[in-house]
Protein backbone atom coordinates (compact mmCIF):
# COMPACT_ATOMS: atom_id res chain seq x y z
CA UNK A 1 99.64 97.01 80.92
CA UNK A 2 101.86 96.95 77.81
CA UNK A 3 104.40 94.39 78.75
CA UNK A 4 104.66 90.94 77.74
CA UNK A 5 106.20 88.37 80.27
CA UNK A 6 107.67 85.32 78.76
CA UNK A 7 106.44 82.80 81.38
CA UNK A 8 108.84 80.37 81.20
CA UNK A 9 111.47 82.59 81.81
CA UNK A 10 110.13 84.34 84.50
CA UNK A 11 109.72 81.17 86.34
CA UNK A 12 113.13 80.22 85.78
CA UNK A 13 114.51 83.79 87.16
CA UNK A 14 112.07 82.94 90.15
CA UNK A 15 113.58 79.80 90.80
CA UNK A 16 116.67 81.46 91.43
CA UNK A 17 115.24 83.47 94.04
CA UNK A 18 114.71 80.77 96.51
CA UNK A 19 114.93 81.82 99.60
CA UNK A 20 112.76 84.94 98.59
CA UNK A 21 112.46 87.08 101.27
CA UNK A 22 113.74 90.56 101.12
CA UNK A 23 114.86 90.00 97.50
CA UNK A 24 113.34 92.54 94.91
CA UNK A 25 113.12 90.94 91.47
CA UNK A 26 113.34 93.49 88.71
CA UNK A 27 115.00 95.87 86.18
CA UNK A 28 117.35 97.42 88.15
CA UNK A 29 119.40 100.96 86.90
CA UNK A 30 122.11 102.42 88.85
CA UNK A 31 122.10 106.57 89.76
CA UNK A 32 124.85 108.99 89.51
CA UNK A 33 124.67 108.89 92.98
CA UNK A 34 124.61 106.31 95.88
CA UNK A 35 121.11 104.34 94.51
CA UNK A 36 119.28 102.22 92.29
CA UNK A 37 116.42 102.65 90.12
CA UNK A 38 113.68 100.03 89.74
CA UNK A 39 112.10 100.41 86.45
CA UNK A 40 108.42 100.32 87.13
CA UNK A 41 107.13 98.31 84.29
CA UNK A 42 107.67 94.84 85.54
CA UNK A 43 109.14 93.91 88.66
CA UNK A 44 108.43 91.21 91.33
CA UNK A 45 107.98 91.86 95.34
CA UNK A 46 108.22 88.92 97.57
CA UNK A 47 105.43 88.48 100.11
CA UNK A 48 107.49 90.29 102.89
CA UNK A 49 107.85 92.75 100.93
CA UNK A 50 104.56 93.44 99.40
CA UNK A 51 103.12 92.79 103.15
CA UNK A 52 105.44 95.72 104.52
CA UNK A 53 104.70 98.19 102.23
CA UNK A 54 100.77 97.55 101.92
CA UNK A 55 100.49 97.72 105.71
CA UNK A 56 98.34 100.08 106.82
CA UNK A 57 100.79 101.48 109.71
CA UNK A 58 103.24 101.43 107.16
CA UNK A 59 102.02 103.05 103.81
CA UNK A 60 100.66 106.00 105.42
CA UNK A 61 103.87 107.11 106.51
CA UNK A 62 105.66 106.68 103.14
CA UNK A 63 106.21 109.56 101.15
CA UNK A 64 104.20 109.69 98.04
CA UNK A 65 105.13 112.89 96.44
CA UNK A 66 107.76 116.05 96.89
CA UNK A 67 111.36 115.80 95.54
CA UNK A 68 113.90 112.89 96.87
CA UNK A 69 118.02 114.36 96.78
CA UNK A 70 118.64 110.76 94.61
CA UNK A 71 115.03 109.38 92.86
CA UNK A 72 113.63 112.69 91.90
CA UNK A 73 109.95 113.70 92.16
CA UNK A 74 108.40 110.96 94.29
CA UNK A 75 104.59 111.16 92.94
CA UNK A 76 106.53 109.08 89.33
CA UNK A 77 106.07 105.56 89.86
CA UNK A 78 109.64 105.15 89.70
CA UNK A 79 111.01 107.79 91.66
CA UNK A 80 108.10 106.17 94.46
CA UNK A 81 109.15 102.52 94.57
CA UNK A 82 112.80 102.99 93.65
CA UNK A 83 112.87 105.17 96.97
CA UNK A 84 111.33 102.84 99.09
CA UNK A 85 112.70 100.01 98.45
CA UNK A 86 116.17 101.81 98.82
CA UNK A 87 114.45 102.38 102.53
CA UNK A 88 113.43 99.14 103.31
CA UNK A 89 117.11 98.14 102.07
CA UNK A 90 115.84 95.29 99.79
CA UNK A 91 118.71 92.91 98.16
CA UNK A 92 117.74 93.93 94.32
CA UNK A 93 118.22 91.03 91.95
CA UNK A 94 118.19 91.86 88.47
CA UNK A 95 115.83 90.28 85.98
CA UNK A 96 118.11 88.90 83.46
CA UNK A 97 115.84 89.23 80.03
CA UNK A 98 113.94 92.74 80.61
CA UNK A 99 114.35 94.51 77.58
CA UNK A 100 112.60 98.29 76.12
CA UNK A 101 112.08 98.06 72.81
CA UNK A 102 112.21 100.93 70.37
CA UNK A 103 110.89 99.25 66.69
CA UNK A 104 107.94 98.00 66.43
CA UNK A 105 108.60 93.99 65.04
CA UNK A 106 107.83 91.28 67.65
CA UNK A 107 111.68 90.02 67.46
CA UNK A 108 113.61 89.40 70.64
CA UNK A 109 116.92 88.86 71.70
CA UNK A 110 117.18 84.96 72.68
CA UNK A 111 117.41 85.59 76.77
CA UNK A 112 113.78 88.17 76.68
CA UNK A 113 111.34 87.66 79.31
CA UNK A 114 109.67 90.46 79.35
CA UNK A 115 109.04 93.23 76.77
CA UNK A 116 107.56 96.03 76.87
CA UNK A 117 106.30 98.51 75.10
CA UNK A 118 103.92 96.44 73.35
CA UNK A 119 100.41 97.66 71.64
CA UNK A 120 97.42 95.54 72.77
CA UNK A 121 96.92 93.96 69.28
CA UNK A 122 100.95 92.25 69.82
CA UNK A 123 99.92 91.78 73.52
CA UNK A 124 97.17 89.87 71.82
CA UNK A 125 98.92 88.40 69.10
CA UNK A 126 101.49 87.22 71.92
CA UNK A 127 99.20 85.96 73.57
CA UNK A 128 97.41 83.34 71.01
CA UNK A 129 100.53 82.25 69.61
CA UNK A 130 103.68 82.71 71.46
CA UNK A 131 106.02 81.21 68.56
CA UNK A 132 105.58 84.70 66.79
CA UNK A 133 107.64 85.93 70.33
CA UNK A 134 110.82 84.56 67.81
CA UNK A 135 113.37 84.10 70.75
């Protein structure tokens, strides 16, 4: 994967979850029309969740590719989760500190917990010394 997750941060956005159930932790985008878009690069399911959609009775009845009127083509990732967890009615929380990044330094903005893209060698880099993730 080519995101880095800050983990301090992401426990303190989890924290904020409590009571988790039903709450979908993530970037969240709103559409032109009635729904939201999960970006697919880092998000967080709570067990209810993740338990409902990897049931067997369940998953094989959700739609896994052809066009959806408000997420697009559903075989993207994001077009896929965004539309079922519009289904399933989930409360989305957003995950304060996701950010893209276009350039290619390992600077942040202060509130980052994730970032993504990163190359392996700054996933690496990240990894062995987290000061150079200058927040």
């Amino acid at each position: 994967q080519d995101v880095f997750v800050r983990a301090e941060g992401l426990l303190g956005e989890l924290q904020q979850l409590e009571p988790a159930g039903r709450k979908v932790l993530g970037s969240w985008q709103q559409q032109q029309q009635r729904g939201w878009r999960l970006d697919p690069h880092f998000f967080v399911l709570p067990r209810d969740v993740f338990a409902l959609v990897s049931a067997p009775e369940v998953i094989s009845r959700l739609a896994a590719h052809g066009p959806h009127s408000v997420f697009g083509e559903l075989s993207s990732i994001a077009a896929g989760i965004s539309a079922w967890m519009h289904a399933f009615a989930v409360e989305r929380r957003q995950l304060q500190g996701a950010h893209a990044r276009s350039d290619h330094g390992l600077a942040c903005q202060v509130n980052t917990v994730t970032m993504h893209p990163v190359s392996p060698e700054e996933l690496h880099a990240l990894g062995q010394s987290p000061a150079s993730f200058r927040c």
